[in-house]
C-alpha atoms as a PDB file:
ATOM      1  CA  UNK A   1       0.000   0.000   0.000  1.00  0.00           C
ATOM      2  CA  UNK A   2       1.116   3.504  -1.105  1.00  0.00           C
ATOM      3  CA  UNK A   3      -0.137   5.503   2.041  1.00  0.00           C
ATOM      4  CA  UNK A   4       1.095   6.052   5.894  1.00  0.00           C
ATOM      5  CA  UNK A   5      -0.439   4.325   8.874  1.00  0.00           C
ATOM      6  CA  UNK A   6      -2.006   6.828   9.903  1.00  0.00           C
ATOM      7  CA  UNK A   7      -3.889   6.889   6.470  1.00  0.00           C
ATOM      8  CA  UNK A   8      -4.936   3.290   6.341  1.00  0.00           C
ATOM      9  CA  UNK A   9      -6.694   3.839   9.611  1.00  0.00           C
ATOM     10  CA  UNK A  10      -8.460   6.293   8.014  1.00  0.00           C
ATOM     11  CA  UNK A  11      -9.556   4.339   5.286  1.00  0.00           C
ATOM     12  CA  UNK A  12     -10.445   1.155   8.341  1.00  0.00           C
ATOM     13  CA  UNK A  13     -12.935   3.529   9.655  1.00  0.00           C
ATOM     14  CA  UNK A  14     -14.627   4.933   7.174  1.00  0.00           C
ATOM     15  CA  UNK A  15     -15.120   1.511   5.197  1.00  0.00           C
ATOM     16  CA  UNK A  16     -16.482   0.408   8.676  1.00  0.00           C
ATOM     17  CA  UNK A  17     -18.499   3.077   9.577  1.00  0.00           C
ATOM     18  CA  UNK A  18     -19.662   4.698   6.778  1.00  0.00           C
ATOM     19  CA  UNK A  19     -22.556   3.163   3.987  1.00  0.00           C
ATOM     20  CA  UNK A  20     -22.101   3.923   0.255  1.00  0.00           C
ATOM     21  CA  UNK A  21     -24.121   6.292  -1.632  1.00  0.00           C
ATOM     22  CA  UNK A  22     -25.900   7.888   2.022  1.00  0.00           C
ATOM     23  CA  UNK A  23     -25.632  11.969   1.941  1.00  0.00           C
ATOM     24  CA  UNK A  24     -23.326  11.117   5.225  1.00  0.00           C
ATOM     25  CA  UNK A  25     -19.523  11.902   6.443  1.00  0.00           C
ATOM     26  CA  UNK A  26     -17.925   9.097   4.531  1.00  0.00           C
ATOM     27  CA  UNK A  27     -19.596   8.050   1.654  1.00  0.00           C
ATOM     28  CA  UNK A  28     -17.555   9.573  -0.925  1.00  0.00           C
ATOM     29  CA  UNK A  29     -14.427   8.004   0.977  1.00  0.00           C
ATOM     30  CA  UNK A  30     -15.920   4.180   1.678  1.00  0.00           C
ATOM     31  CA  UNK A  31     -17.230   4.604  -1.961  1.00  0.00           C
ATOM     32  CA  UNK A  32     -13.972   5.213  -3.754  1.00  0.00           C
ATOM     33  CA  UNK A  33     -12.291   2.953  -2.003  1.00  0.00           C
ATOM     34  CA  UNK A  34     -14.441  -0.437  -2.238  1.00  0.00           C
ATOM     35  CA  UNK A  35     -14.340   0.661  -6.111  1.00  0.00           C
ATOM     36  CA  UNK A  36     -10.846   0.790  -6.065  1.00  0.00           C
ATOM     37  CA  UNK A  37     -10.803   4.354  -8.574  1.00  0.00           C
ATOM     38  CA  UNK A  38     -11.217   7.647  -7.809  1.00  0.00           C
ATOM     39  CA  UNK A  39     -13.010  10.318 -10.876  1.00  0.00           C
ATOM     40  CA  UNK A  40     -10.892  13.266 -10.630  1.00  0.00           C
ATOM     41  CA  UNK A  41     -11.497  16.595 -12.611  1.00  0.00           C
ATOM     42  CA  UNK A  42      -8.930  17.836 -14.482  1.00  0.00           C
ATOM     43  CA  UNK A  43      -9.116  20.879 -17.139  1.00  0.00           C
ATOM     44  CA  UNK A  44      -8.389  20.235 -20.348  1.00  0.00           C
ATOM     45  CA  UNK A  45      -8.388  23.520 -22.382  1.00  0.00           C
ATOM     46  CA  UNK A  46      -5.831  25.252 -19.765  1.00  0.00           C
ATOM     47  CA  UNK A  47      -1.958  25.600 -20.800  1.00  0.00           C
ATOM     48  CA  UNK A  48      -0.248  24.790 -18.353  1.00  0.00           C
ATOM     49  CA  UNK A  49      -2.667  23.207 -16.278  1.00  0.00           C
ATOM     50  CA  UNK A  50      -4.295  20.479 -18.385  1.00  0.00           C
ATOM     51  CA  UNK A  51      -4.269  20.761 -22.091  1.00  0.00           C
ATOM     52  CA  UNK A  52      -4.951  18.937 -25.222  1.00  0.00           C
ATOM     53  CA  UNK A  53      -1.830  18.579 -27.399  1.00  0.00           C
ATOM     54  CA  UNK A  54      -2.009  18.290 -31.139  1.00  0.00           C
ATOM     55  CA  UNK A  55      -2.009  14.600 -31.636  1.00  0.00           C
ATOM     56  CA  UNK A  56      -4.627  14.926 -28.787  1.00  0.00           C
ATOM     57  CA  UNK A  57      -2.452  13.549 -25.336  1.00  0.00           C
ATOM     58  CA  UNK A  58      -3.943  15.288 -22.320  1.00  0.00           C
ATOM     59  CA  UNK A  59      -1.107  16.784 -20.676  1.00  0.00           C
ATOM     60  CA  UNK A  60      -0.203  19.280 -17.927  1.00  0.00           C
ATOM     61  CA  UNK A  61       0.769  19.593 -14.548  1.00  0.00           C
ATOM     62  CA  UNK A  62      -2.720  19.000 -12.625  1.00  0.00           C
ATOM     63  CA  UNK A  63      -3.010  16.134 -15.194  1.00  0.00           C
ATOM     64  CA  UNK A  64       0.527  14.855 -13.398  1.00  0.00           C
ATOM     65  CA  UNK A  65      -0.540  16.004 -10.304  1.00  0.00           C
ATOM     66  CA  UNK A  66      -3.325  13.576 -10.255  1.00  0.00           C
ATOM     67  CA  UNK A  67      -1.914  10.632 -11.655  1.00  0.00           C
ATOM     68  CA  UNK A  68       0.103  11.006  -9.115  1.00  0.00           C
ATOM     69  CA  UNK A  69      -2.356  11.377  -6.085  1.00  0.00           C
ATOM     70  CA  UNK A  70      -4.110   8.486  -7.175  1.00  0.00           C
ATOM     71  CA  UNK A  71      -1.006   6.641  -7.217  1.00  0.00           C
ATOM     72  CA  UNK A  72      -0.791   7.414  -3.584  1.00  0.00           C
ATOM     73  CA  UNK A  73      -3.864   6.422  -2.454  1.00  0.00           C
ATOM     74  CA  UNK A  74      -3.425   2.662  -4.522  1.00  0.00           C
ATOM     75  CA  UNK A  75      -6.356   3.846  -6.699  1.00  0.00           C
ATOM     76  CA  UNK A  76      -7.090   3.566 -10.152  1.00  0.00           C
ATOM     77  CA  UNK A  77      -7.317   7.341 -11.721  1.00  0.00           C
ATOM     78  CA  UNK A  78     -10.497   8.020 -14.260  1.00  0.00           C
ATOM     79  CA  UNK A  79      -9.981  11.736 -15.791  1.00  0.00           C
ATOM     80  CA  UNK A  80     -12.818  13.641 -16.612  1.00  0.00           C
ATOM     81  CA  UNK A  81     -12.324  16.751 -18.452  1.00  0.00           C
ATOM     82  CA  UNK A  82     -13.652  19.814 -16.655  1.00  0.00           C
ATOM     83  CA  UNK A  83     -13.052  23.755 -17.138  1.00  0.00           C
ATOM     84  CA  UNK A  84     -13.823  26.268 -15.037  1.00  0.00           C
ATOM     85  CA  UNK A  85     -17.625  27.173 -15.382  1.00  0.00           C
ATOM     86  CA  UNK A  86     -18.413  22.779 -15.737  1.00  0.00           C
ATOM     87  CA  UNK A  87     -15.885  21.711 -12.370  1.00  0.00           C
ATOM     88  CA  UNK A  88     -18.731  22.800  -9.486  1.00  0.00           C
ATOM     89  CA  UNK A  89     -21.911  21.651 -10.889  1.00  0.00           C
ATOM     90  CA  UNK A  90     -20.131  18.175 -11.664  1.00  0.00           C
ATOM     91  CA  UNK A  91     -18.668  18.119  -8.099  1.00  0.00           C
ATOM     92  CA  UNK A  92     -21.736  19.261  -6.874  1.00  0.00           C
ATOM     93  CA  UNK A  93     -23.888  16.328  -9.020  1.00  0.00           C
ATOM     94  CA  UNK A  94     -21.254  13.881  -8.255  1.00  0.00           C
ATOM     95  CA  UNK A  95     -20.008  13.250 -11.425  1.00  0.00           C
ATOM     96  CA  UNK A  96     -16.718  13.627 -10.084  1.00  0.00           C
ATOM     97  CA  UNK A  97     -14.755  13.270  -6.637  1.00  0.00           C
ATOM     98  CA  UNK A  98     -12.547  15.515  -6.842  1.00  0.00           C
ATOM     99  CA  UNK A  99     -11.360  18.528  -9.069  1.00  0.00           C
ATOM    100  CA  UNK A 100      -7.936  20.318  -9.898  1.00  0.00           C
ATOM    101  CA  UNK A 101      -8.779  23.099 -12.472  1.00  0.00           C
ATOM    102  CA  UNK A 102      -6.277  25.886 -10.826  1.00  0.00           C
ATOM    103  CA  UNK A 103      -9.338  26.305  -8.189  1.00  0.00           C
ATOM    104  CA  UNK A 104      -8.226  29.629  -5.592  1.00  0.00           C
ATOM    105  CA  UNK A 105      -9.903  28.430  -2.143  1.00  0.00           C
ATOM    106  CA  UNK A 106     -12.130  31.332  -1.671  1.00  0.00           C
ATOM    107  CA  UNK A 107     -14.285  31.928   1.597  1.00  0.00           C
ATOM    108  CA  UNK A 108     -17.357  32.292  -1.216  1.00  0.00           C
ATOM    109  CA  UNK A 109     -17.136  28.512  -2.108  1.00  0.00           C
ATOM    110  CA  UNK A 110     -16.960  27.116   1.526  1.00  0.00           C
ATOM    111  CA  UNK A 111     -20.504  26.991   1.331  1.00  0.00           C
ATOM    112  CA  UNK A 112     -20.758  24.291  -1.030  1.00  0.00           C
ATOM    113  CA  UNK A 113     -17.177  23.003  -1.018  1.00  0.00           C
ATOM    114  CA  UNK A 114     -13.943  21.524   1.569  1.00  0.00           C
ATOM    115  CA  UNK A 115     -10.758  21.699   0.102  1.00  0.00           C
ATOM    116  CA  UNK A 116      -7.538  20.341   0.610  1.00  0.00           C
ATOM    117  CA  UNK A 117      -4.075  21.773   1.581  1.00  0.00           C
ATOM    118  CA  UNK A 118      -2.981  24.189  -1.172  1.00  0.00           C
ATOM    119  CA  UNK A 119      -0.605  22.682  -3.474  1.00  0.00           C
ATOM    120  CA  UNK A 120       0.203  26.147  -5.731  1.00  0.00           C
ATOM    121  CA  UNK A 121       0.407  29.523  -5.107  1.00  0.00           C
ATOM    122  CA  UNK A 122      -0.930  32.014  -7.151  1.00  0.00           C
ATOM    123  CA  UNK A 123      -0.840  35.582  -7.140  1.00  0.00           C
ATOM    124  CA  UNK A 124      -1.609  39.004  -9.072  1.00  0.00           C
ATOM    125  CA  UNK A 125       1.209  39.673 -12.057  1.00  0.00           C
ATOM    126  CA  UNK A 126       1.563  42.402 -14.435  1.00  0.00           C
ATOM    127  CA  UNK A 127       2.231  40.930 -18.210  1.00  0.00           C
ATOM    128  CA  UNK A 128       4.301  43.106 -20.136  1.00  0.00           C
ATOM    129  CA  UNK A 129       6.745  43.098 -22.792  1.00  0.00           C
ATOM    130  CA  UNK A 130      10.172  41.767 -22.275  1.00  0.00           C
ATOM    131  CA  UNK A 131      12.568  44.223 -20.758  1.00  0.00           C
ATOM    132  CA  UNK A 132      10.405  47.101 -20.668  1.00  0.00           C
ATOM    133  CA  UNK A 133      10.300  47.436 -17.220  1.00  0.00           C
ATOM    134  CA  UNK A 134      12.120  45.907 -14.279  1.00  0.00           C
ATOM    135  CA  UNK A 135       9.246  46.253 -11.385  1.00  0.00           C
ATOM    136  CA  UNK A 136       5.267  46.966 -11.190  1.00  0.00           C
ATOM    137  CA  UNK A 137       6.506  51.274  -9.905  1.00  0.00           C
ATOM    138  CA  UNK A 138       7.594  51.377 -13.500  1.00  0.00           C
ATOM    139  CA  UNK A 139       4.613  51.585 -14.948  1.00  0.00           C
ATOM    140  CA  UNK A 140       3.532  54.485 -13.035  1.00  0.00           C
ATOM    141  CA  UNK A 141       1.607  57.230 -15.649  1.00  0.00           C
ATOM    142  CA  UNK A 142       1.184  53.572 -18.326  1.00  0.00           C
ATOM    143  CA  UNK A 143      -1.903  52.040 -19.811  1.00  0.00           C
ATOM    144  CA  UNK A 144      -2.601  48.683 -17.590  1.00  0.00           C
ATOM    145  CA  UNK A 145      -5.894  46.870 -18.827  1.00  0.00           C
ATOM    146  CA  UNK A 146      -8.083  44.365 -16.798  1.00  0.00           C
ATOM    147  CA  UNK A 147     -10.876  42.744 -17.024  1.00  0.00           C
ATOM    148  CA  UNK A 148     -14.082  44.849 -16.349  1.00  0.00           C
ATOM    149  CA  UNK A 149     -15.711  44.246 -12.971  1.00  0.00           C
ATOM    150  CA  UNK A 150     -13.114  41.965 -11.787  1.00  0.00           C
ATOM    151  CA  UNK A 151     -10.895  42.617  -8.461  1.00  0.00           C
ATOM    152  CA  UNK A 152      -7.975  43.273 -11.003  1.00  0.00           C
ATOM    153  CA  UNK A 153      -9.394  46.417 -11.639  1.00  0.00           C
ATOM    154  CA  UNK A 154      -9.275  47.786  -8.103  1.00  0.00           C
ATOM    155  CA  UNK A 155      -5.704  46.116  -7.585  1.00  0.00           C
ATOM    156  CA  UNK A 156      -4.597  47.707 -11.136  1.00  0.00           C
ATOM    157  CA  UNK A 157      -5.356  51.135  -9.808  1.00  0.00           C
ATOM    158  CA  UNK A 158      -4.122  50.478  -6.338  1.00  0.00           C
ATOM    159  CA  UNK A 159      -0.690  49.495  -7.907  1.00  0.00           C
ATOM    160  CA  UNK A 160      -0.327  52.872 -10.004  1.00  0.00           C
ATOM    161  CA  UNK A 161      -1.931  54.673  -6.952  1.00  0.00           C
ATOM    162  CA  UNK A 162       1.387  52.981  -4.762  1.00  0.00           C
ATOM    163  CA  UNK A 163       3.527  53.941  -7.698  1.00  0.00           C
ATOM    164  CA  UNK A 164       2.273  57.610  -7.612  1.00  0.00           C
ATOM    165  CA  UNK A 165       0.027  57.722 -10.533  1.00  0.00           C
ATOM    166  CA  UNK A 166      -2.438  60.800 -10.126  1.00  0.00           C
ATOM    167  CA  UNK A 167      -4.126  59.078 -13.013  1.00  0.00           C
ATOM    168  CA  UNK A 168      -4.609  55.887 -11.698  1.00  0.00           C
ATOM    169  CA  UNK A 169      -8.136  55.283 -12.215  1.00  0.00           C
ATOM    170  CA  UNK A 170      -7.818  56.836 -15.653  1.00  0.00           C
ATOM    171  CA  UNK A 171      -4.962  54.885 -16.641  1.00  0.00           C
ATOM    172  CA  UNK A 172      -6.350  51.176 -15.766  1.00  0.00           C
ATOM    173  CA  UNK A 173      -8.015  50.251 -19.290  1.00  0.00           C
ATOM    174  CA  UNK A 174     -11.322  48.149 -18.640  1.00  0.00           C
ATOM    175  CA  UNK A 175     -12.162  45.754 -21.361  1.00  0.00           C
ATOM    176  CA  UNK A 176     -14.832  42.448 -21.335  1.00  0.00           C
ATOM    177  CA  UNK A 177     -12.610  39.749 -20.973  1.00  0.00           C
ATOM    178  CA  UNK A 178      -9.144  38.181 -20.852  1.00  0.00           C
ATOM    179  CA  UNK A 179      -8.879  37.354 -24.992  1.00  0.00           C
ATOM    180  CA  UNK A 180      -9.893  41.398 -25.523  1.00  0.00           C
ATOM    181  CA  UNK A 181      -7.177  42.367 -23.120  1.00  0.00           C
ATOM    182  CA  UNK A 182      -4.374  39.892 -24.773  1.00  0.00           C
ATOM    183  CA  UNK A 183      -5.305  41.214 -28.205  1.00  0.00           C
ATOM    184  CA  UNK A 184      -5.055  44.465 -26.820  1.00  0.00           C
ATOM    185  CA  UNK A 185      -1.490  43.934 -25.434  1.00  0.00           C
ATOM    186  CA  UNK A 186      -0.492  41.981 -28.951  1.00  0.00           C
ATOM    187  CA  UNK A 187      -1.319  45.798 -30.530  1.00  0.00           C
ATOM    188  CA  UNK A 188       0.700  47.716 -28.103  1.00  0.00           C
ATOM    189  CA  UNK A 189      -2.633  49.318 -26.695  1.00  0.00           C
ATOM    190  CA  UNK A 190      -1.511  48.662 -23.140  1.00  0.00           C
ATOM    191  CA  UNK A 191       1.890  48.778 -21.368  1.00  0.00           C
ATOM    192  CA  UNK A 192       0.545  46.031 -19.143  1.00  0.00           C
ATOM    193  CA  UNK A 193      -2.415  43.625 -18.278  1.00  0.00           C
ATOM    194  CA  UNK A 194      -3.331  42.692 -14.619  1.00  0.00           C
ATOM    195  CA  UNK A 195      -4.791  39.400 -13.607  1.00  0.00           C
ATOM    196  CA  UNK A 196      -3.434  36.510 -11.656  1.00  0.00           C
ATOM    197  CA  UNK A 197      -0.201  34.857 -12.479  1.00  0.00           C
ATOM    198  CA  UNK A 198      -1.514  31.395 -13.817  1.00  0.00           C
ATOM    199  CA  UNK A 199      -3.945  32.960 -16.415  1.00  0.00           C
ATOM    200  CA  UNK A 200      -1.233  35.392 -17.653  1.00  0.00           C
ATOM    201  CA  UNK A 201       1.168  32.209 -18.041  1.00  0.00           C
ATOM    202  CA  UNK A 202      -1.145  30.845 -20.387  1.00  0.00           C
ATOM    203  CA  UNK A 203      -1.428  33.905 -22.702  1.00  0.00           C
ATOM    204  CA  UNK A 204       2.254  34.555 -22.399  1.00  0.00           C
ATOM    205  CA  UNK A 205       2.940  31.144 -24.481  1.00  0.00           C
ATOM    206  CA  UNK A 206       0.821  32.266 -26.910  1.00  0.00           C
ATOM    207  CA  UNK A 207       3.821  34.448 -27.980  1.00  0.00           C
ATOM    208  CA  UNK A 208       7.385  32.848 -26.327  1.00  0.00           C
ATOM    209  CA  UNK A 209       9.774  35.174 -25.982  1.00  0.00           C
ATOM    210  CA  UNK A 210       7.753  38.182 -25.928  1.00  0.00           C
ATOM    211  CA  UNK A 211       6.091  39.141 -22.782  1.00  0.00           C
ATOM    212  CA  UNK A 212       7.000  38.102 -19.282  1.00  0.00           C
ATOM    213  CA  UNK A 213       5.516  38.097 -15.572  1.00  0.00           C
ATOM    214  CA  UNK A 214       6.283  41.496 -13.296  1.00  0.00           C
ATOM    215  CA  UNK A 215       5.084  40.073  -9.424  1.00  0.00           C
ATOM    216  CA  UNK A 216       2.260  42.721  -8.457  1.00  0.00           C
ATOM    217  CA  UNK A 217       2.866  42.021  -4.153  1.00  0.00           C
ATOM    218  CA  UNK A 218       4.241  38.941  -2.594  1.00  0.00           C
ATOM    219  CA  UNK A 219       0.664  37.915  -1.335  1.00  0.00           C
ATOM    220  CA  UNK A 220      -0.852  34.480  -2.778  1.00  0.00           C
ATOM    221  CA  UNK A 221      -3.519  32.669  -3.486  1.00  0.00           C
ATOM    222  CA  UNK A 222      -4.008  29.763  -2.295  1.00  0.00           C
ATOM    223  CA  UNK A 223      -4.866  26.843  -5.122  1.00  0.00           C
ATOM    224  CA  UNK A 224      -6.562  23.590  -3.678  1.00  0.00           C
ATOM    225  CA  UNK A 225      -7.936  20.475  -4.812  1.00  0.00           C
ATOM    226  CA  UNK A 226     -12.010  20.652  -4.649  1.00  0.00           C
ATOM    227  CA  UNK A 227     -13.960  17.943  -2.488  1.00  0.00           C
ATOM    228  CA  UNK A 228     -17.223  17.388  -1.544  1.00  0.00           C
ATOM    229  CA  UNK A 229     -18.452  18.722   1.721  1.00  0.00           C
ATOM    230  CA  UNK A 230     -19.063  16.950   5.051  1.00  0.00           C
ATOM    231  CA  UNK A 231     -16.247  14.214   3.678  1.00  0.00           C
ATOM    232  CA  UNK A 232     -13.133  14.372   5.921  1.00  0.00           C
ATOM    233  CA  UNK A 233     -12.099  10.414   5.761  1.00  0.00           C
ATOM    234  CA  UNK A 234     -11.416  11.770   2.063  1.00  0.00           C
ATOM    235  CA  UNK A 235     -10.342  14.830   2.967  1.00  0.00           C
ATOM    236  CA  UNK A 236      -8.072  13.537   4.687  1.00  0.00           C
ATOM    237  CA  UNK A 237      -6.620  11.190   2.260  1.00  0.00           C
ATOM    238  CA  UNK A 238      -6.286  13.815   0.167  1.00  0.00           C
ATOM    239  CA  UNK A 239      -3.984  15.841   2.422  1.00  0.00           C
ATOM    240  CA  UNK A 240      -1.779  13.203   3.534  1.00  0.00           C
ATOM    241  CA  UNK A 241      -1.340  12.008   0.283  1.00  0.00           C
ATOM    242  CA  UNK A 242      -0.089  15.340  -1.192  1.00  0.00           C
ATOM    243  CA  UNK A 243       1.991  16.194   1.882  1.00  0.00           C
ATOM    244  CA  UNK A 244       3.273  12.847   0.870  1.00  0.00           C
ATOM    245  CA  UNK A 245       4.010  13.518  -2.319  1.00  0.00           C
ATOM    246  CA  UNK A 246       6.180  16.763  -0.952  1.00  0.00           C
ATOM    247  CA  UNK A 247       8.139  15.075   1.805  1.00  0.00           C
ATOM    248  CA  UNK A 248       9.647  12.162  -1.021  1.00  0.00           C
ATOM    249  CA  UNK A 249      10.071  14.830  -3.302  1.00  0.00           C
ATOM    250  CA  UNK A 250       7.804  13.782  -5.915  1.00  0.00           C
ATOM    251  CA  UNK A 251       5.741  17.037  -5.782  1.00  0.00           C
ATOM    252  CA  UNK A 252       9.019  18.979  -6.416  1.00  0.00           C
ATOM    253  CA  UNK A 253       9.645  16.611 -10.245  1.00  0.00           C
ATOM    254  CA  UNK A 254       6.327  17.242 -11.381  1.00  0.00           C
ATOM    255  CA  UNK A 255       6.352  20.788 -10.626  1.00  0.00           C
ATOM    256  CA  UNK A 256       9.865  21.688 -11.619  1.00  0.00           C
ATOM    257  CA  UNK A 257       9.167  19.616 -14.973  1.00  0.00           C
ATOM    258  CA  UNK A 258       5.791  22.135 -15.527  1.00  0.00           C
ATOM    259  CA  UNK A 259       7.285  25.220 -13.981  1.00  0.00           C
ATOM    260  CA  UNK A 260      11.143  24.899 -12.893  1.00  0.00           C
ATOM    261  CA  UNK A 261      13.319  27.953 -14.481  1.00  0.00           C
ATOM    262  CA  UNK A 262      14.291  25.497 -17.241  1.00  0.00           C
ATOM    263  CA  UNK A 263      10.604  24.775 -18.558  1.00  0.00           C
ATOM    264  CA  UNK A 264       8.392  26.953 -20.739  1.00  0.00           C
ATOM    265  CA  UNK A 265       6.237  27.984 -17.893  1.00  0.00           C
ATOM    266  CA  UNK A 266       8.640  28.832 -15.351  1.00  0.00           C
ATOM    267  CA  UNK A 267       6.701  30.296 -12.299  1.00  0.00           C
ATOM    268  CA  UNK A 268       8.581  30.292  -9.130  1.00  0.00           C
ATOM    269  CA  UNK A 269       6.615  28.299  -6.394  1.00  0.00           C
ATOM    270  CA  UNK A 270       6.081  31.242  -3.576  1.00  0.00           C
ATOM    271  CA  UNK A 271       5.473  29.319  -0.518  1.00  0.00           C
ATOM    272  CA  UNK A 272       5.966  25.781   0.345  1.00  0.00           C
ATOM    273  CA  UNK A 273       3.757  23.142   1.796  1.00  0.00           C
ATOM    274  CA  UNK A 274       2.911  22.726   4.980  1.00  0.00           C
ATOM    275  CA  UNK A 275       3.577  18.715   6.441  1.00  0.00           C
ATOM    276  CA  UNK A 276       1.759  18.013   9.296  1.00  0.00           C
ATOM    277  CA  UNK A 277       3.440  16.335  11.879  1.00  0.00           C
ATOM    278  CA  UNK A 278       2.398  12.618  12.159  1.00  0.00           C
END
């Protein structure tokens, strides 16, 4: 067996305890187990995440990081491809027991979700082009664009407003989504676009070489895997299993081979993992 002591008693109790398919603590644990899989969510239409190459192999890092988990728990691994508008209702429906789609654990979902440990951290970047400037205070009295109505907005202004832009508010471009503001930095529109680090990765590989990542505060976001609620025998897997996975160092090759400063996606991890102590 792949997990700890500590896990297998876990899994003792809640195949004892706990009856299949009941809306109880449990039943997504004892369920996945006795079936010997797990269905985990994974995006497929997110670079580097979980993408679709040419000759169709599903590839990424969440895609690694859940062969991987399963691995640990000595489970078979069914993917099902998810994005993120389709991740909650199937979690919700359970058409899935888990989900990695680069999911922030925000105190808005905790109504309807748990989560596990964070295993990336995420946090606001500027894109911009290569070399044109060394820190976010650069682009004081500059064009930045966001997406309208989003939080990037506010934190585009607050950055100018820090950087001593008496035009802040003028000088953060609004437009409807992320594709409009990409196209908009591809024209030279913009000196920069706001949003969080991981969706800026992605557009930056739409044009290697050209644009890079300009850290916005050293704050993070906290990404986590999604679980059902009222669940912690499989919560708890969960989190032993990736803590696991960081104390053998396996966590640090599939990371380093998605986002190391040798890869394509290089994004340095801000914060490590926490390991529990047993």
């Amino acid at each position: 067996m792949r997990y700890s002591r500590g896990i297998l008693l876990v899994v003792i109790l809640a195949a004892l305890f706990f009856v299949p398919g009941e809306a109880q603590s449990g039943a997504v644990c004892n369920r996945v187990l006795k079936n010997g899989s797990v269905r985990i969510g994974v995006p497929y239409n997110r670079v580097p995440q979980g993408f679709l190459k040419p000759t169709g192999e599903w590839v990424g890092f969440e895609v690694d990081f859940a062969e991987e988990l399963a691995k640990r728990m000595n489970l078979k691994l069914e993917r099902v491809k998810v994005s993120e508008k389709t991740w909650g209702p199937m979690l919700l429906k359970g058409g899935i027991d888990a989900a990695l789609c680069r999911i922030t654990h925000r105190r808005s979902l905790e109504g309807e979700f748990d989560f596990s440990v964070p295993y990336f951290f995420d946090s606001p970047h500027i894109l911009a082009q290569k070399g044109a400037f060394k820190n976010a205070a650069e682009l004081k009295g500059n064009k930045i664009a966001a997406v309208q109505g989003s939080p990037s907005e506010k934190t585009a202004m607050s950055v100018l407003r820090q950087a001593g832009d008496e035009m802040s508010e003028r000088n953060v471009q609004s437009f409807p989504d992320r594709p409009t503001c990409f196209l908009a930095m591809g024209r030279d529109k913009i000196a920069g676009w706001l949003d969080s680090g991981m969706v800026l990765l992605e557009y930056a590989c739409k044009s290697p070489g050209r644009f890079e990542l300009i850290p916005v505060s050293d704050g993070v976001e906290e990404v986590a895997v999604a679980l059902p609620q009222d669940d912690s025998a499989w919560r708890d897997l969960i989190n032993f299993s990736i803590q696991d996975m960081v104390a053998d160092g396996s966590f640090k090759r599939i990371y380093d081979q998605w986002f190391g400063p040798d890869s394509p996606y290089a994004f340095p991890l801000r914060r490590s993992i926490d390991k529990w102590p047993e």
